[in-house]
C-alpha atoms as a PDB file:
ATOM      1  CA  UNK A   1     -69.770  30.238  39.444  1.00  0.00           C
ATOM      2  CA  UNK A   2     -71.131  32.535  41.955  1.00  0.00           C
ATOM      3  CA  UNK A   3     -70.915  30.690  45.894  1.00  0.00           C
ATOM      4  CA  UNK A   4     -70.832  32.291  49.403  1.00  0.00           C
ATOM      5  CA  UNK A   5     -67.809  29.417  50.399  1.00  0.00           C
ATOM      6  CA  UNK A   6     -64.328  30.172  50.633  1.00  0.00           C
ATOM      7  CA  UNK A   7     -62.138  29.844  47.514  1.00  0.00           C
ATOM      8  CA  UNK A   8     -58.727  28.461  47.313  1.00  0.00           C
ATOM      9  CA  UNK A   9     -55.669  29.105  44.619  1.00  0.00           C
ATOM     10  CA  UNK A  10     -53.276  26.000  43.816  1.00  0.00           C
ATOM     11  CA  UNK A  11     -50.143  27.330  41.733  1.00  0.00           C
ATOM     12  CA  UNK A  12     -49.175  24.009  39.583  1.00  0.00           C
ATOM     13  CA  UNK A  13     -45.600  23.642  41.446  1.00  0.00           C
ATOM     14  CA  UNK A  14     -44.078  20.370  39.686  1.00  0.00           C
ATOM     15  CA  UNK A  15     -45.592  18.124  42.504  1.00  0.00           C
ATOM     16  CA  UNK A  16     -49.262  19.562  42.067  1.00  0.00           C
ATOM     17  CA  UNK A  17     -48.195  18.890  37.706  1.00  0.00           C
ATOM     18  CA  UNK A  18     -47.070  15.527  38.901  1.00  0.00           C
ATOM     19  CA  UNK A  19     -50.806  14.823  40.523  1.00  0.00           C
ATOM     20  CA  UNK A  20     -52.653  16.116  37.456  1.00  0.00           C
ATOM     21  CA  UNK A  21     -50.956  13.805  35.268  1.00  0.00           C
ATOM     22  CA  UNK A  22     -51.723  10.770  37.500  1.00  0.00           C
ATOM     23  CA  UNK A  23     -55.222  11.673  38.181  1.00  0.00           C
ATOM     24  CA  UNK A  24     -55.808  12.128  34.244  1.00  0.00           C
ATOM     25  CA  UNK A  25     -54.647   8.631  34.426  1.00  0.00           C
ATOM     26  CA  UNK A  26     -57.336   7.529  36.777  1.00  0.00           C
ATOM     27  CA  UNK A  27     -59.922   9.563  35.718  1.00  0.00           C
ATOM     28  CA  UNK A  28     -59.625  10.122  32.133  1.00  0.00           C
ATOM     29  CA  UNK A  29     -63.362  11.365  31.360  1.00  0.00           C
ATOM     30  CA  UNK A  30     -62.080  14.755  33.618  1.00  0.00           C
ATOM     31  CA  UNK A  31     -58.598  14.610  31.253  1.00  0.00           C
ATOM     32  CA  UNK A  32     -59.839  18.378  30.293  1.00  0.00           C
ATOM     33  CA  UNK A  33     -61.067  19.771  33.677  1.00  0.00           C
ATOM     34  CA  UNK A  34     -57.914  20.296  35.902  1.00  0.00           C
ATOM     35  CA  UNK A  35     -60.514  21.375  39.011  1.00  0.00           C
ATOM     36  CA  UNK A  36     -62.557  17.999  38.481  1.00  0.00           C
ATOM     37  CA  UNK A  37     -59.267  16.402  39.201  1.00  0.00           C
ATOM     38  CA  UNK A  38     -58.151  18.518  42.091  1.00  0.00           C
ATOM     39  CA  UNK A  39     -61.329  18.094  43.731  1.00  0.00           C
ATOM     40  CA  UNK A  40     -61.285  14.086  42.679  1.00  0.00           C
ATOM     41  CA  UNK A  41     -57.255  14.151  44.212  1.00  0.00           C
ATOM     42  CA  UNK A  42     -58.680  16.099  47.173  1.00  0.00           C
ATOM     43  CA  UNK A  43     -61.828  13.692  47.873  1.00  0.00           C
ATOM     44  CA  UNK A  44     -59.108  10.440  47.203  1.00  0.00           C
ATOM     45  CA  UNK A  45     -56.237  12.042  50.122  1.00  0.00           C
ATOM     46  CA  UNK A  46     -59.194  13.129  52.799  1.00  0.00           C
ATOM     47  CA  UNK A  47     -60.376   9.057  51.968  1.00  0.00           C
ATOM     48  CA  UNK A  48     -56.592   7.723  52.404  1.00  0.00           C
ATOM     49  CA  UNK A  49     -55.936   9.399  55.155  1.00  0.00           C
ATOM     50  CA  UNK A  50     -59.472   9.326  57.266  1.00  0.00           C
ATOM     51  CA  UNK A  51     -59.133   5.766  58.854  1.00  0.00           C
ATOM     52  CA  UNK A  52     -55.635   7.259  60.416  1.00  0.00           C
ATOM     53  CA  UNK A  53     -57.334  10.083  62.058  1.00  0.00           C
ATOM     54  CA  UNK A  54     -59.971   7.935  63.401  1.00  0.00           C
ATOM     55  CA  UNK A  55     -57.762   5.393  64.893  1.00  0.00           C
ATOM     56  CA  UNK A  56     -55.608   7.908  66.576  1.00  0.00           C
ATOM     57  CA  UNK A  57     -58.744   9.529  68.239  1.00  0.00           C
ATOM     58  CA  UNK A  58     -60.192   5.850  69.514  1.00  0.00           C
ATOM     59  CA  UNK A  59     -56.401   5.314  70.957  1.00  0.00           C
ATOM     60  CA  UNK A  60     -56.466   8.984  72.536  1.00  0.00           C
ATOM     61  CA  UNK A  61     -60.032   8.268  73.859  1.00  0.00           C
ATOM     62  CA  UNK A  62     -59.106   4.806  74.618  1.00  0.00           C
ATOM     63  CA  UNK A  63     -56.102   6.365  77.101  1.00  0.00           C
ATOM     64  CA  UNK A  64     -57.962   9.053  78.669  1.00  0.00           C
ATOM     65  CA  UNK A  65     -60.824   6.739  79.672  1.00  0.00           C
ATOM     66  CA  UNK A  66     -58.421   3.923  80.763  1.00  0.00           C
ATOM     67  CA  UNK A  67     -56.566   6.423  82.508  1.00  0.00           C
ATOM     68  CA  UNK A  68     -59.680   8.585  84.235  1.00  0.00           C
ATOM     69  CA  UNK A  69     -59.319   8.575  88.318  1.00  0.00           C
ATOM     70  CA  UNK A  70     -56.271   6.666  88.164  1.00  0.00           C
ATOM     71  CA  UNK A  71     -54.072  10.237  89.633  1.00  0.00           C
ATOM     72  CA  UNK A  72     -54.768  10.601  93.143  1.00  0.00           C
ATOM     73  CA  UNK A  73     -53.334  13.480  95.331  1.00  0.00           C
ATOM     74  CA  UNK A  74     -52.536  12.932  99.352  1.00  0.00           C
ATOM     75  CA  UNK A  75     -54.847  14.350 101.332  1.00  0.00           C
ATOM     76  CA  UNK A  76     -54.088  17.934 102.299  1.00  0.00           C
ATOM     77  CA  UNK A  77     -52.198  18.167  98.994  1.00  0.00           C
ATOM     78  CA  UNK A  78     -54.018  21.165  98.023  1.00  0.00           C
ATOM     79  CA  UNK A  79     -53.881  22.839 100.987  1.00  0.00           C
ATOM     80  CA  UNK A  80     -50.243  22.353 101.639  1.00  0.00           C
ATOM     81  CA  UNK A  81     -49.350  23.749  97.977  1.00  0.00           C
ATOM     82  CA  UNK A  82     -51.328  26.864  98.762  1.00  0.00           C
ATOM     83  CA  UNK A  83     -50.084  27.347 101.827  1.00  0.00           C
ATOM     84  CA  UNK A  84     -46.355  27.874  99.799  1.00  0.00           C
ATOM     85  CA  UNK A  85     -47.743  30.893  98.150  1.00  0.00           C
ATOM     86  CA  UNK A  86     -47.575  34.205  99.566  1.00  0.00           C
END
């Protein structure tokens, strides 16, 4: 089918066999249509594996706002770093 998005190739190494077999399992009406099922295994991961991405960017966010302002410099720190250089 004709499209304008990027295409990707899967070679069927035993672990991406291994998949297929499991997802005919779960999703037997796609049995016969191997890219149903690696779009289905695709959708499934991204769904798994979504709520762990989100909850390490709240605790990122979470730090940098908890830690915002809270590194203070001397005064004259600036000015007595630059005054090192040549």
């Amino acid at each position: 089918m004709p499209t304008i998005r990027p295409r990707h190739a899967i070679t069927e190494t035993p672990a991406v066999a291994q998949a297929l077999e499991n997802a005919r399992l779960t999703w037997p009406q796609d049995k016969d249509r191997p890219s149903r099922l690696l779009l289905r295994l695709i959708e499934a991961g991204n769904e798994a594996i979504s709520p762990e991405i989100e909850r390490e960017r709240r605790v990122r966010l979470e730090t940098v706002r908890r830690t915002a302002g809270s590194f203070e410099y001397p005064d004259g720190y600036l000015e007595n770093l630059r005054s090192e250089w040549p």
